[in-house]
Every structure is written in C-alpha cells, then in structure tokens.
Protein backbone atom coordinates (compact mmCIF):
# COMPACT_ATOMS: atom_id res chain seq x y z
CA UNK A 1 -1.27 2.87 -8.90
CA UNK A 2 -0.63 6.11 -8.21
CA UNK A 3 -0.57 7.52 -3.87
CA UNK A 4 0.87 10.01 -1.71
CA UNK A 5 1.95 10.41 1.59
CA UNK A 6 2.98 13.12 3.94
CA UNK A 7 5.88 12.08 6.31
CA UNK A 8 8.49 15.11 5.69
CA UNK A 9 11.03 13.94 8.25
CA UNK A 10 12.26 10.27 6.47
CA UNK A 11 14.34 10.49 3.74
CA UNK A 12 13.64 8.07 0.81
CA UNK A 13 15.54 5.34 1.79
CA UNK A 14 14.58 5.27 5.31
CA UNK A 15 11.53 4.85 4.33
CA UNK A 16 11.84 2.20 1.90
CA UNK A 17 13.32 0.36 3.71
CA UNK A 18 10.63 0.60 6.89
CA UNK A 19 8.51 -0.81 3.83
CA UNK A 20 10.13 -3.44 2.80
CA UNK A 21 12.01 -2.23 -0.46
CA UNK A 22 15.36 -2.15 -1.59
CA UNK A 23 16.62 1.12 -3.82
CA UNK A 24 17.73 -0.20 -7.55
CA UNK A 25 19.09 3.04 -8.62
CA UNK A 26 17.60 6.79 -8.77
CA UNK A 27 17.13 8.87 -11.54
CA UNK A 28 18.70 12.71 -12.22
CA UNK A 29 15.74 14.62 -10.88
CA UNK A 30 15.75 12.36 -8.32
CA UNK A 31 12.97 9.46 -8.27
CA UNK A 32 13.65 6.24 -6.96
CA UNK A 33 13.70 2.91 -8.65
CA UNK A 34 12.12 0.37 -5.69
CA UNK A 35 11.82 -3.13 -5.77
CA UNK A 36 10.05 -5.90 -3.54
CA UNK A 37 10.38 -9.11 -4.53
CA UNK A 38 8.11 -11.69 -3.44
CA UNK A 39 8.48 -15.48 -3.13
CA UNK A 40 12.68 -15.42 -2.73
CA UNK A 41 12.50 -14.87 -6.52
CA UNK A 42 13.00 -11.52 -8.68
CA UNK A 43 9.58 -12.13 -10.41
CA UNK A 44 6.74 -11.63 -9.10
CA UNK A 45 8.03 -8.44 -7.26
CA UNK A 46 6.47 -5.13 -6.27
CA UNK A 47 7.96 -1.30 -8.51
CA UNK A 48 8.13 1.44 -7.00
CA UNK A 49 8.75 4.76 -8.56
CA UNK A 50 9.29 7.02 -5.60
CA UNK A 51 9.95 10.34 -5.29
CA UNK A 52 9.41 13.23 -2.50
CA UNK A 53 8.56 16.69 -3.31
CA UNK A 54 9.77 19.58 -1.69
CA UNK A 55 6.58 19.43 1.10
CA UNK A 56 7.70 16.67 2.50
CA UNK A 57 4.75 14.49 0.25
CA UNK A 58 6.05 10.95 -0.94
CA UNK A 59 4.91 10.18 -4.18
CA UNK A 60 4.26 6.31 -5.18
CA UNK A 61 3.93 5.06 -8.52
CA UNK A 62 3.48 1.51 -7.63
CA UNK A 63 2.95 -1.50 -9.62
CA UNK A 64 3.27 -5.31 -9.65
CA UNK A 65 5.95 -7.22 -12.31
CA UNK A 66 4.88 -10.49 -13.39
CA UNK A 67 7.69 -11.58 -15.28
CA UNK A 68 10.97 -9.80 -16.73
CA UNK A 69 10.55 -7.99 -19.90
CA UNK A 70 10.67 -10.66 -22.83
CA UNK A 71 12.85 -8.70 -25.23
CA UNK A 72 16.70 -7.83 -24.74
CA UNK A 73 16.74 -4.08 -24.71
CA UNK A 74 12.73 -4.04 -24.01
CA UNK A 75 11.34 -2.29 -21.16
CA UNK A 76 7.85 -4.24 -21.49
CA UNK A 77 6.92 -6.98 -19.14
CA UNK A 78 3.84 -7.97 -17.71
CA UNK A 79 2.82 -5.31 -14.94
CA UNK A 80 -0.54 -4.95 -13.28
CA UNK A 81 -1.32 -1.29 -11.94
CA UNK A 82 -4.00 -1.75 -10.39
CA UNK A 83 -6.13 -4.96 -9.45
CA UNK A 84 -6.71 -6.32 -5.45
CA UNK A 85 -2.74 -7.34 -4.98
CA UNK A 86 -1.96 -3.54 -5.96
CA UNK A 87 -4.49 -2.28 -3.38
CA UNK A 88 -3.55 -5.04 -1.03
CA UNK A 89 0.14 -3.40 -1.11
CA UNK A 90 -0.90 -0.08 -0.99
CA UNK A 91 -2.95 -0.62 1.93
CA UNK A 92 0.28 -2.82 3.73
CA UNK A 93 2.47 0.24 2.73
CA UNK A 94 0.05 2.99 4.62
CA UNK A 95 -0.55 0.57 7.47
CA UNK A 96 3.14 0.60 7.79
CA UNK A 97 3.75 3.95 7.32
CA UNK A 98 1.10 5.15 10.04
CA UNK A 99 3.09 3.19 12.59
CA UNK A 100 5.98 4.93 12.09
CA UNK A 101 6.23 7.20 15.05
C-alpha cells in the first residue's frame, strides 16, 4: 500500500525508528529497505520501501511478508498489499507520526 507524509524536518531513520522499524539497507537513489517484524520472529513482519523527496514528503510503499521467499535466489514470498492488517499499520504509522511534535 502505497502513502505519503509530509514531515520535512526527520530524516529517514529518525523516523523509522519513531515507527518502529529497523533500516535493512538503502538503495543508490536512495530508498530505504524497512523491516518490522512481528511476533519475536522474522516472518510475519511489516516492508517498508521508504523514501523522501526533495519536499520534505515521505513516501511508503508498505506491505506485509508472510513467509520468506521459497526459492534460493527468488525474490517471491507471500506479501499482502493491502487487506485490514495493511490499513491497520498504516493507520498505527500516521497515528504515530502525528504525535511527533
């Protein structure tokens, strides 16, 4: 699921980790891999592809890994982009967000 956010004063990580998320890596035009794992496990765990633009927007990519990919090599696995957890953690994520003074 796809959001945005204004908050052009936090940097990415700041704000990840005000939201619970820890930074896997980032890419070379600079979006961050995010992950929140729920349950004390690696799977099921929250994605985030994260990224701010040069307004100060945040833009989400979020989705929700059931399981690890099933192939070596394979990027696949079992993700749900939308569906009520995806808008329940969207919604946790804004609620969060609009707190932060």
């Amino acid at each position: 699921m796809k959001f945005q956010i204004k908050k052009p004063k936090e940097t990415v990580i700041t704000l990840a980790r005000q939201i619970g998320y820890m930074p896997l890596g980032v890419s070379a035009d600079g979006e961050y891999n995010l992950v929140r794992p729920l349950a004390g496990q690696n799977y099921p765990s929250f994605h985030i592809y994260l990224k701010k633009d040069e307004e100060g927007v945040f833009c989400f990519n979020l989705h929700l890994d059931q399981k690890q990919p099933s192939y070596r090599g394979s990027a696949a696995h079992s993700g749900e982009y939308e569906g009520e957890l995806v808008e329940k953690e969207v919604e946790r994520i804004k609620r969060i967000i609009d707190e932060i003074k």
